[in-house]
N, C-alpha and C. Protein backbone atom coordinates (compact mmCIF):
# COMPACT_ATOMS: atom_id res chain seq x y z
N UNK A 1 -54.33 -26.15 6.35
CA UNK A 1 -53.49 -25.29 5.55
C UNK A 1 -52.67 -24.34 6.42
N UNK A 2 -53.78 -23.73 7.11
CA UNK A 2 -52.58 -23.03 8.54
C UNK A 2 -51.64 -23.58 9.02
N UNK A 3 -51.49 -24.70 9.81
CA UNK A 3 -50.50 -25.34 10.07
C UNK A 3 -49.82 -25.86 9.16
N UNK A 4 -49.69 -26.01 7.78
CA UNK A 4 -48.60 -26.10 6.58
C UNK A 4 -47.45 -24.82 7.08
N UNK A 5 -48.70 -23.83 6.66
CA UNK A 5 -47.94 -22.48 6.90
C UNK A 5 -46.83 -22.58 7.64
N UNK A 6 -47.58 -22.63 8.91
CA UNK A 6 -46.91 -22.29 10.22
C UNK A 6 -45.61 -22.99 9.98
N UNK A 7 -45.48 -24.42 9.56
CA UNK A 7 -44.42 -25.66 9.37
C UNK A 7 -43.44 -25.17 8.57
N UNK A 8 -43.93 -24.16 7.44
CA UNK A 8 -43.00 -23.96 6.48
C UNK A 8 -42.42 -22.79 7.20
N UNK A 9 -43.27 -21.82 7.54
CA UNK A 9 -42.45 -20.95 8.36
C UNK A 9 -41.48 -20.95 9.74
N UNK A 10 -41.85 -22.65 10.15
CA UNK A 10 -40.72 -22.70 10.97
C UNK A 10 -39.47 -23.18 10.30
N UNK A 11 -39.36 -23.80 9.25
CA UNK A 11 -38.48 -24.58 8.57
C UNK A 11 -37.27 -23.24 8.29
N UNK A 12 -38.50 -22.31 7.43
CA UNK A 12 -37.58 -21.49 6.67
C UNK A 12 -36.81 -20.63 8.13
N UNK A 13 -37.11 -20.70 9.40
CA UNK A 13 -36.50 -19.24 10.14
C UNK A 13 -34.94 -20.51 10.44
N UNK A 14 -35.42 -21.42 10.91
CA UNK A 14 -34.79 -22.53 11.19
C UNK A 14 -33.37 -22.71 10.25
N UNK A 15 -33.42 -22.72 8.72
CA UNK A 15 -32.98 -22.48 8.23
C UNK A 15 -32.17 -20.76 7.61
N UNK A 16 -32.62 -20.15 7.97
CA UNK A 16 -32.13 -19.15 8.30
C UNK A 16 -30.73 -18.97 9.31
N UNK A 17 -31.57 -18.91 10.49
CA UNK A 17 -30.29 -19.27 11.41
C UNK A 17 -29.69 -19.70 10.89
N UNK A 18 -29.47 -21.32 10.87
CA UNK A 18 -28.96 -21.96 10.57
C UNK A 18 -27.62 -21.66 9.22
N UNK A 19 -27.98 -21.06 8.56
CA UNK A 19 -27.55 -20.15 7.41
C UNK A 19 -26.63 -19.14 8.17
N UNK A 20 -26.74 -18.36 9.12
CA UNK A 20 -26.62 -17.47 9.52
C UNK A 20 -25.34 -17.92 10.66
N UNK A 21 -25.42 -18.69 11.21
CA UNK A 21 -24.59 -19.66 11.98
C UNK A 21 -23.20 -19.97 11.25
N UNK A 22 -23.57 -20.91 9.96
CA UNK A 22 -22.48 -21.40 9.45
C UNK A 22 -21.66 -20.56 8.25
N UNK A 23 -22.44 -19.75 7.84
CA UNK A 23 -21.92 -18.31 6.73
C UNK A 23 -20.53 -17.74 6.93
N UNK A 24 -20.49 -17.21 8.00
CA UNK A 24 -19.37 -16.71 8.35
C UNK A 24 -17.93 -18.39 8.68
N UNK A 25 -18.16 -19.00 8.80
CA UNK A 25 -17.21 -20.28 9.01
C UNK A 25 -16.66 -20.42 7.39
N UNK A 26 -17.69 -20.56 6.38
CA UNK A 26 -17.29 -20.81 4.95
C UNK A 26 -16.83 -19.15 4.55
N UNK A 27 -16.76 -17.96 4.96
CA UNK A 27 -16.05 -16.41 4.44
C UNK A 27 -15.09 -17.02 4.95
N UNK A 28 -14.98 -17.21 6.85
CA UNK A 28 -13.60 -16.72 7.21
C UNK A 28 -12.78 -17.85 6.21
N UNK A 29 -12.94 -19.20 5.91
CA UNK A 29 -11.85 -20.00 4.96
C UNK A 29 -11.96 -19.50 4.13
N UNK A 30 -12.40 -18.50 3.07
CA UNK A 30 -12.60 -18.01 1.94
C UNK A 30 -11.22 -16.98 2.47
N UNK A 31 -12.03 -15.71 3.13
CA UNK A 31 -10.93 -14.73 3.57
C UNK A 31 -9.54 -15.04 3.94
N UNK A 32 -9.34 -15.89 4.66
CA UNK A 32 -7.91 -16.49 5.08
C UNK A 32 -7.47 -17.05 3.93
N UNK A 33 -7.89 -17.79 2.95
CA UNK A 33 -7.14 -18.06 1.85
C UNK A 33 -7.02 -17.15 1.16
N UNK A 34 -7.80 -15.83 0.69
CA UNK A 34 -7.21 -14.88 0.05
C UNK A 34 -6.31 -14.21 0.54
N UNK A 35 -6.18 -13.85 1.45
CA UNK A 35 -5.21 -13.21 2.33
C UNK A 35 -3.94 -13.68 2.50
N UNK A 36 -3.74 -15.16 2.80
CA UNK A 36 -2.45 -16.21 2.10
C UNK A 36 -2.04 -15.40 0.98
N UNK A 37 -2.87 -15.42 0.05
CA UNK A 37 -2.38 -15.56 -1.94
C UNK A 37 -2.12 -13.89 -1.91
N UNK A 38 -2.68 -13.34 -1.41
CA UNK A 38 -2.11 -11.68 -1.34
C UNK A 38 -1.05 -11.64 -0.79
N UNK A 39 -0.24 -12.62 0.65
CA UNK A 39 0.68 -12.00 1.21
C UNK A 39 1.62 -12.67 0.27
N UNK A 40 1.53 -13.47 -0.18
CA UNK A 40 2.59 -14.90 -1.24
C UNK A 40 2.63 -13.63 -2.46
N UNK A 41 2.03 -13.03 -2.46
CA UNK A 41 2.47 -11.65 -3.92
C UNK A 41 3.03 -10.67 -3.13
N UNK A 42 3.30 -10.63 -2.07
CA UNK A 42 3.95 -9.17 -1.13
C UNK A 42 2.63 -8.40 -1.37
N UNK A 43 0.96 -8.12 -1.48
CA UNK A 43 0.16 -7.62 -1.37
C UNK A 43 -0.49 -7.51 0.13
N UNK A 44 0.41 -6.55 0.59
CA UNK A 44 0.18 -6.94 2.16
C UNK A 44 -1.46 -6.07 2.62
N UNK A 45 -1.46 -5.24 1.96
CA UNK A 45 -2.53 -4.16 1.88
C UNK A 45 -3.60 -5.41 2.11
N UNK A 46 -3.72 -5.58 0.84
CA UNK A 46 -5.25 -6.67 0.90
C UNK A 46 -5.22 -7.70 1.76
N UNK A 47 -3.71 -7.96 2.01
CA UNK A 47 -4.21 -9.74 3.11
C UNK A 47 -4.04 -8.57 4.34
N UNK A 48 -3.94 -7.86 4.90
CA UNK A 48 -3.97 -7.14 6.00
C UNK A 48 -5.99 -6.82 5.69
N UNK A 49 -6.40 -6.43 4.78
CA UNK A 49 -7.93 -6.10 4.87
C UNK A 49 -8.64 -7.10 4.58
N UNK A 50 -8.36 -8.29 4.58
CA UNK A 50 -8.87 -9.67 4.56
C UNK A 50 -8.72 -10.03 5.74
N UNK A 51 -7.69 -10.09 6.14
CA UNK A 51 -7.73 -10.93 7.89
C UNK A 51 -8.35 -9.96 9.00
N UNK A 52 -8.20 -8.91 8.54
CA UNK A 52 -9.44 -7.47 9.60
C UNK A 52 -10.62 -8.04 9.75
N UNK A 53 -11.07 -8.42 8.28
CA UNK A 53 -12.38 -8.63 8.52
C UNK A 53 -12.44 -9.94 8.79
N UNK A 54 -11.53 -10.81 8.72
CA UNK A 54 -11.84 -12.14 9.05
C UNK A 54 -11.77 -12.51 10.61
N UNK A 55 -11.02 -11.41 11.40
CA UNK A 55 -10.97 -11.22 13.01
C UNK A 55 -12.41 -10.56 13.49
N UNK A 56 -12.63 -9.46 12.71
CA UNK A 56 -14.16 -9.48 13.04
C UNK A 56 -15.39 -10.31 13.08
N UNK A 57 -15.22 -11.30 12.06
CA UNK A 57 -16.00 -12.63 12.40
C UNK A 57 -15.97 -13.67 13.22
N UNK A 58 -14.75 -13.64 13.25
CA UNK A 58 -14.00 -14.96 14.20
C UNK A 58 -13.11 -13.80 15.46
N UNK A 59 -13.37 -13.34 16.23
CA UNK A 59 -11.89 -12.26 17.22
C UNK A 59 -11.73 -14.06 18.05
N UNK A 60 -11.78 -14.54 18.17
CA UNK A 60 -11.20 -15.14 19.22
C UNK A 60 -10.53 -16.56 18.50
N UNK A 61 -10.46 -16.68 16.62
CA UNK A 61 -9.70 -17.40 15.97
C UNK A 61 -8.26 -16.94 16.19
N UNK A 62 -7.40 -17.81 17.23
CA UNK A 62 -5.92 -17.51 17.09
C UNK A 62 -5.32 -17.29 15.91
N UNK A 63 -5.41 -18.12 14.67
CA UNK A 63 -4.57 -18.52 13.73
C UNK A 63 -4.66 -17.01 12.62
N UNK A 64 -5.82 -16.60 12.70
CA UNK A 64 -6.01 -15.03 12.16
C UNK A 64 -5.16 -14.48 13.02
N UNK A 65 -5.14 -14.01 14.41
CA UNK A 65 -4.06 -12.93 14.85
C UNK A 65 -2.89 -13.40 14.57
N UNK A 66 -2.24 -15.06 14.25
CA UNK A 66 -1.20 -14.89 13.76
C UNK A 66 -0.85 -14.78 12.64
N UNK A 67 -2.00 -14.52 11.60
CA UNK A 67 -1.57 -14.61 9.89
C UNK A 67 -1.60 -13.25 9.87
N UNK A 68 -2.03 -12.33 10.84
CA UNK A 68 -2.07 -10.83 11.39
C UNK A 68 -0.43 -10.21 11.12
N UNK A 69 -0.36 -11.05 12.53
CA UNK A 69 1.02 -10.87 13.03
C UNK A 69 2.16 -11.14 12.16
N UNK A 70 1.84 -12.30 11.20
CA UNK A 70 2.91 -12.34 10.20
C UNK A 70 2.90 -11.09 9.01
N UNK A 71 1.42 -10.75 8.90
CA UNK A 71 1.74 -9.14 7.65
C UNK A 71 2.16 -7.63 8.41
N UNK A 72 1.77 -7.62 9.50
CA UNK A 72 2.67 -6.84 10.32
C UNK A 72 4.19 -6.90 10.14
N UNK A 73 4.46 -7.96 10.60
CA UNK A 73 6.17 -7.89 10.39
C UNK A 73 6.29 -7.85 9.08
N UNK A 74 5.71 -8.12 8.22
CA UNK A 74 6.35 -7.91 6.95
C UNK A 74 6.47 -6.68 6.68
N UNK A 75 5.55 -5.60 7.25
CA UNK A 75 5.85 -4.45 6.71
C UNK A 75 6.27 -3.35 8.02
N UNK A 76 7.08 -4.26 8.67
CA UNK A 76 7.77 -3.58 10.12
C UNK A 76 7.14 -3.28 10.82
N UNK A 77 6.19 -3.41 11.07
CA UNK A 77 5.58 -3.10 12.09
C UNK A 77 5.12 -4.05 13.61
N UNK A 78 6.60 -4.07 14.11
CA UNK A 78 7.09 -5.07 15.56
C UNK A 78 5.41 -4.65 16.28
N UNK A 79 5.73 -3.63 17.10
CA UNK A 79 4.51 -3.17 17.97
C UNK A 79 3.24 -3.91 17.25
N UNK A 80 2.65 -3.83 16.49
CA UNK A 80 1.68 -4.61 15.95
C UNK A 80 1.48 -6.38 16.21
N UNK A 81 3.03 -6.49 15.58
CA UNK A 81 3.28 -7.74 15.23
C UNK A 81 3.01 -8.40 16.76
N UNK A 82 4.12 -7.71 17.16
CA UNK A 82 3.95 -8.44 18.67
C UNK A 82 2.48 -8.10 19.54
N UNK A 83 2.17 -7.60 19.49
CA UNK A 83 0.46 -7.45 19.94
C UNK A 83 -0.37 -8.49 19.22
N UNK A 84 -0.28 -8.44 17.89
CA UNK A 84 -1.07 -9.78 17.72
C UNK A 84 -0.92 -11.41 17.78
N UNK A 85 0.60 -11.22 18.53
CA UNK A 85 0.98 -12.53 18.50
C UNK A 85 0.80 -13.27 20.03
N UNK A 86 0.56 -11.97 21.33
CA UNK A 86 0.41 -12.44 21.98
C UNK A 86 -1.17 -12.26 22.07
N UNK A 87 -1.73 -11.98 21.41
CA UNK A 87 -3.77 -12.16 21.86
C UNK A 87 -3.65 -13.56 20.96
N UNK A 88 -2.83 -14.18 19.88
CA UNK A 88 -2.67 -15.80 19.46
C UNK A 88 -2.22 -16.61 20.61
N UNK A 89 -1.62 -15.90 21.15
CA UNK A 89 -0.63 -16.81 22.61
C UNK A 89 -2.61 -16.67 23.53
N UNK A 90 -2.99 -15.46 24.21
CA UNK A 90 -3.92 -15.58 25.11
C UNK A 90 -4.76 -16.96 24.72
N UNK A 91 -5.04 -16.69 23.45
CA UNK A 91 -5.99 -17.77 22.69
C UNK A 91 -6.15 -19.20 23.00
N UNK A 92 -4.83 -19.49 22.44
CA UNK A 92 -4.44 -20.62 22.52
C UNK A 92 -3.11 -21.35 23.13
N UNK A 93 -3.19 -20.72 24.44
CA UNK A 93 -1.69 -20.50 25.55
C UNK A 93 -0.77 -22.40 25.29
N UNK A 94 -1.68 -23.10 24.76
CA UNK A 94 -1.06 -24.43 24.07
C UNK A 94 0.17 -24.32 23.26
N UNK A 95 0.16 -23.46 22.63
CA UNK A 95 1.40 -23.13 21.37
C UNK A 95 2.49 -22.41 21.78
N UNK A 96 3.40 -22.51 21.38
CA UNK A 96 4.85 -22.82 21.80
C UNK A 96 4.75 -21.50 20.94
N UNK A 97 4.75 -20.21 21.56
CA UNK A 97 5.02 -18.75 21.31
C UNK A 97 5.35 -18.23 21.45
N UNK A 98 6.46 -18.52 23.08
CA UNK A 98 7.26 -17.93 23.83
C UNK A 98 8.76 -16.95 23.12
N UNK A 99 9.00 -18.02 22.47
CA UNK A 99 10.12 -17.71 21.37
C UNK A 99 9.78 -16.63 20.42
N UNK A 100 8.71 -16.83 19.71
CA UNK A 100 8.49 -16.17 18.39
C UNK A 100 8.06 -14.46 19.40
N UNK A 101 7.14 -14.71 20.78
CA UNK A 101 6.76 -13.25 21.34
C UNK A 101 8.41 -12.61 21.54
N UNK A 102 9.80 -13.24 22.29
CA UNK A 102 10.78 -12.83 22.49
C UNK A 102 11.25 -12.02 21.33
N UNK A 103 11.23 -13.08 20.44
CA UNK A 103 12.13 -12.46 19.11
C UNK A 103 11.30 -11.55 18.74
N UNK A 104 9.87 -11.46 18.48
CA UNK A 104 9.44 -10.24 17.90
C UNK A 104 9.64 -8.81 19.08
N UNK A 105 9.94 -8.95 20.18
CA UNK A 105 10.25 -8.03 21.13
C UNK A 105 11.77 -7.34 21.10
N UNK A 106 12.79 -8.64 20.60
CA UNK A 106 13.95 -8.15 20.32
C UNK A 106 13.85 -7.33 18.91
N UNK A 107 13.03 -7.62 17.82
CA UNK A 107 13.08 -6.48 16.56
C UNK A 107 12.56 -5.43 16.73
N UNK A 108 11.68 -5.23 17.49
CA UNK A 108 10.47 -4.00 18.34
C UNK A 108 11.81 -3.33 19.07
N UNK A 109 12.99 -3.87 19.61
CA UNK A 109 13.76 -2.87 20.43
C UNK A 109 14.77 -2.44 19.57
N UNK A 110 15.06 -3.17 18.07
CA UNK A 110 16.09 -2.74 17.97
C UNK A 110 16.38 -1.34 17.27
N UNK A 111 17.05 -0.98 16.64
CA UNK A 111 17.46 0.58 16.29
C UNK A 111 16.81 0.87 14.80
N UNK A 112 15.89 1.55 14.78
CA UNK A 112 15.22 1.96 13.68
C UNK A 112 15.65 1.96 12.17
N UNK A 113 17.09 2.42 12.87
CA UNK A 113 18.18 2.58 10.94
C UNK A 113 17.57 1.14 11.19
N UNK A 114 18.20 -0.16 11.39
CA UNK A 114 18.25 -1.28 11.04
C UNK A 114 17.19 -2.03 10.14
N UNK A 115 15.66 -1.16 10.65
CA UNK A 115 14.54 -1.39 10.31
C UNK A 115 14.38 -0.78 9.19
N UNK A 116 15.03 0.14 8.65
CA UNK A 116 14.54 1.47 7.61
C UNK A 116 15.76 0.90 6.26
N UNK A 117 16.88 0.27 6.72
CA UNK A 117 17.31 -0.53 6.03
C UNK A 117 16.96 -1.19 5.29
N UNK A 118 16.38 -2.31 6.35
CA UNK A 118 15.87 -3.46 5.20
C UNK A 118 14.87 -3.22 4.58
N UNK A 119 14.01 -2.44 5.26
CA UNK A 119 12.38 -2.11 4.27
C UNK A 119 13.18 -1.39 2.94
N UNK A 120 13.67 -0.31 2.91
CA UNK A 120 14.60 0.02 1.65
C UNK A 120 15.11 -0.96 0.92
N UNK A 121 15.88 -2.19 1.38
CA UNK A 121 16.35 -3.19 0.79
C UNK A 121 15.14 -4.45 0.14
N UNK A 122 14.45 -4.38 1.42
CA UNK A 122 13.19 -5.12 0.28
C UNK A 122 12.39 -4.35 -0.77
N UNK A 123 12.40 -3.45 -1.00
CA UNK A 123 11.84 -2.61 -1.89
C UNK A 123 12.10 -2.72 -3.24
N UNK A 124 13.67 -2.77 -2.75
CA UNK A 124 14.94 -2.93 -4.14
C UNK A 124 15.04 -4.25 -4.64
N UNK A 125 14.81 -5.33 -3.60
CA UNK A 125 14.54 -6.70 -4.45
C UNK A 125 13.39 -6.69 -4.89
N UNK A 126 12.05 -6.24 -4.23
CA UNK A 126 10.83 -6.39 -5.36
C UNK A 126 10.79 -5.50 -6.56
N UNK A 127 11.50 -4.60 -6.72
CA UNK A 127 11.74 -4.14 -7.90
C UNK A 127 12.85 -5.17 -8.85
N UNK A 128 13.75 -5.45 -8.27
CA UNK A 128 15.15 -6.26 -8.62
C UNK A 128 15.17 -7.26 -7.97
N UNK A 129 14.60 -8.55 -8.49
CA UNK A 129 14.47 -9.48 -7.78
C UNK A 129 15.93 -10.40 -7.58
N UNK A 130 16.73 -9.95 -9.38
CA UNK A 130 18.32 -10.84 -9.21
C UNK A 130 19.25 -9.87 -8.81
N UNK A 131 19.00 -8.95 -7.86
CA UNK A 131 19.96 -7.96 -7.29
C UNK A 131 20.93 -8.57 -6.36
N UNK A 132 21.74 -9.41 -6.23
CA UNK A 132 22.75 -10.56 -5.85
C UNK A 132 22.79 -9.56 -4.12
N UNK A 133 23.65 -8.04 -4.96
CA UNK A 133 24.15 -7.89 -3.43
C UNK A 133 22.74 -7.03 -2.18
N UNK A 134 21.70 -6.51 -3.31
CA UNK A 134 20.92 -6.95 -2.29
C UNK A 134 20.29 -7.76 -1.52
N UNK A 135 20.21 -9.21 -1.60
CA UNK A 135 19.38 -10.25 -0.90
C UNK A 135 20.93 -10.77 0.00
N UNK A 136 22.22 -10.49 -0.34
CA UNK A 136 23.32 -10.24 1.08
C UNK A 136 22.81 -9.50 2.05
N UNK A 137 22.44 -8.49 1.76
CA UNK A 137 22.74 -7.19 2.71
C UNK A 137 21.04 -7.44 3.35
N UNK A 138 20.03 -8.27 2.91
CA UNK A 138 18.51 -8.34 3.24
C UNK A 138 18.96 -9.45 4.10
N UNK A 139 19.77 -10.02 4.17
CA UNK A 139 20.37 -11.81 4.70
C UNK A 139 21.12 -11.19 6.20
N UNK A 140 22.07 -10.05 5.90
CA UNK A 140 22.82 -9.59 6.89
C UNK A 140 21.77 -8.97 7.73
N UNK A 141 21.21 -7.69 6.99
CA UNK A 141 20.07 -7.12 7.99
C UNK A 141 19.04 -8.03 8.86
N UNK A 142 18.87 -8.90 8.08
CA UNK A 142 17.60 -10.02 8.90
C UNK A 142 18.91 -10.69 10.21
N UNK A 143 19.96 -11.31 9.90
CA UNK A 143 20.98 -11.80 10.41
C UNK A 143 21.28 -10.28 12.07
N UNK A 144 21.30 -9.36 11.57
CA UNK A 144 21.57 -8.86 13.04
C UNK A 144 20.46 -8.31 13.57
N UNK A 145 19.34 -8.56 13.00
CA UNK A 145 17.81 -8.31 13.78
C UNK A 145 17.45 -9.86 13.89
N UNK A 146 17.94 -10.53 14.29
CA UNK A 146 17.98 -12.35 14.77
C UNK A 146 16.57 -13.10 14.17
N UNK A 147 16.49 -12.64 12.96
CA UNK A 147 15.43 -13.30 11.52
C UNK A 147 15.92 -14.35 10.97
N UNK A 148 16.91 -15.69 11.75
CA UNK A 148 17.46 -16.59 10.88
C UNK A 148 16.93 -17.13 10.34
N UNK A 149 15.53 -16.94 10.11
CA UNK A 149 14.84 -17.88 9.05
C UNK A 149 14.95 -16.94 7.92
N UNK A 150 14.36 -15.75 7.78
CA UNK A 150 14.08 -15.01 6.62
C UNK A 150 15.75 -14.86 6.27
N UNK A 151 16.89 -14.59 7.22
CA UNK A 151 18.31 -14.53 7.12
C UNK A 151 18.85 -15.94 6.11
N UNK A 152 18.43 -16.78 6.46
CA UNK A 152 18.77 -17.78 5.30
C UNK A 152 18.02 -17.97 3.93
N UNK A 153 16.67 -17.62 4.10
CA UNK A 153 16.18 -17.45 2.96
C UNK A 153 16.56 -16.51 1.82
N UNK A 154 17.07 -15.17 2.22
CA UNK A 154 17.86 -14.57 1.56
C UNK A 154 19.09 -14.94 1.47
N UNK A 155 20.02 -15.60 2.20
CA UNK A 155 21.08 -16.75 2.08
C UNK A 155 21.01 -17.02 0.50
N UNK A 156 20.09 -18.01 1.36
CA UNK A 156 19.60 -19.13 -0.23
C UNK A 156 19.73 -18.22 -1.86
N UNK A 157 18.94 -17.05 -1.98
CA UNK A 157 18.46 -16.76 -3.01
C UNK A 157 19.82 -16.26 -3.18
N UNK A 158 20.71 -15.59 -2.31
CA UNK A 158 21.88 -15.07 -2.87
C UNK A 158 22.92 -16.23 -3.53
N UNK A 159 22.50 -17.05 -2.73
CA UNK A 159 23.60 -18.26 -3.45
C UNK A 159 23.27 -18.63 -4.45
N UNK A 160 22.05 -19.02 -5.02
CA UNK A 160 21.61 -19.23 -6.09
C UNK A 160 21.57 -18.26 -7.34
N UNK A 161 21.94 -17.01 -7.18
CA UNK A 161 22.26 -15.80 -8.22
C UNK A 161 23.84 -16.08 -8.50
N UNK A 162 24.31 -15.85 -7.18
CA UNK A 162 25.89 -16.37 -7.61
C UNK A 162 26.73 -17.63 -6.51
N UNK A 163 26.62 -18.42 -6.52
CA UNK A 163 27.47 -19.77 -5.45
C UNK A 163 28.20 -19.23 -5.18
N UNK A 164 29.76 -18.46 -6.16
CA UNK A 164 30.92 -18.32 -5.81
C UNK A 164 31.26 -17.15 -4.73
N UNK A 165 30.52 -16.67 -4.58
CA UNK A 165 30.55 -14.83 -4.41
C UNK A 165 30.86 -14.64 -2.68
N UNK A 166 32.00 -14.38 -2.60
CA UNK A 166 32.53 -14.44 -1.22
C UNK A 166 31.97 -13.73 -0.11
N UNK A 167 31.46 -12.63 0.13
CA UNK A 167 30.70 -12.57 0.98
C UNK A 167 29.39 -12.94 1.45
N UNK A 168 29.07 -13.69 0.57
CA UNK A 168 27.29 -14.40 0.94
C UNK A 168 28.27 -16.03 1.47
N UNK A 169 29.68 -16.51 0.92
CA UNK A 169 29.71 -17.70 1.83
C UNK A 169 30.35 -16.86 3.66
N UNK A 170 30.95 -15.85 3.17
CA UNK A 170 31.09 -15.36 4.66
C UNK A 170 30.29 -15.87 5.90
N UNK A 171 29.17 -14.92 5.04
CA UNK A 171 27.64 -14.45 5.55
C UNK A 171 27.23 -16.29 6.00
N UNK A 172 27.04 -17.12 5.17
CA UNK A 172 26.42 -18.36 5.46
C UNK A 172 27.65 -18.75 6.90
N UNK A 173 28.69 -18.85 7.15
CA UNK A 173 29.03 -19.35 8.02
C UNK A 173 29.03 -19.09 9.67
N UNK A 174 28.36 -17.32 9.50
CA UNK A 174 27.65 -16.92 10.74
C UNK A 174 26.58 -17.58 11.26
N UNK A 175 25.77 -17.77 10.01
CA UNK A 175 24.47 -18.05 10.70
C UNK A 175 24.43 -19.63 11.01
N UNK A 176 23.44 -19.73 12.14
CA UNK A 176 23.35 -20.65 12.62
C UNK A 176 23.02 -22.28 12.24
């Protein structure tokens, strides 16, 4: 009967660990997907306190400092952004980051109005999402802080409020 014991009590520590090992692997995919669905609502608050704690489980998961680095920039914050994009670069020096560390270094230098702009201007589309000539002027601002991705995405949405509207085709023939 003792040695039952003993058997069951190795099973259960065994399992424990074991428990204890793989726990945090099934949060951090839990946490990282909530943190997705918060930033996809502009809830940057919570996917910023989801991926905190999901770097505390995982610090040496690249793909957290860059889902980091992407709610940083969303809410301007270059210095951040770019700090967590290069401990993703230390990580995993494989990935082609060179670009994305540059460009986030060129928005980190540029002139604050520019920055205080658009955060004002995104403010005004999440309040006003069919505000035509704001998602121009969110298209232009991203456009001279060299954001041609987010710069066309506001493109897009402006064209789709109005096609005809002459300064958003201006605007489209700058960008790249």
């Amino acid at each position: 009967m003792a040695r039952y014991e003993k058997l069951i009590g190795l099973v259960l520590i065994v399992a424990l660990v074991a428990g204890l090992k793989f726990w945090p692997h099934a949060s951090l995919a839990e946490l990282t997907t909530q943190a997705e669905a918060a930033y996809q609502k502009q809830d940057f608050q919570t996917a910023f306190a989801k991926l905190q704690t999901a770097s505390a489980l995982s610090p040496s998961t690249y793909s957290i400092h860059l889902a980091l680095a992407k709610v940083y920039e969303a809410v301007f914050d270059y210095d951040q952004a770019l700090s967590e994009t290069e401990v993703a670069y230390s990580l995993a020096p494989v990935l082609d980051l060179k670009e994305e560390i540059e460009r986030l270094t060129r928005l980190r230098g540029e002139p604050a109005s520019l920055r205080s702009l658009l955060a004002s201007t995104s403010a005004t589309l999440t309040r006003h999402p069919d505000f035509r000539d704001a998602w121009v002027r969110s298209a232009y601002l991203n456009y001279r802080l060299q954001d041609f991705v987010a710069a066309k995405k506001a493109l897009t949405r402006a064209l789709e409020i109005d096609p005809n509207y002459e300064p958003t085709l201006k605007l489209k023939a700058l960008l790249p």
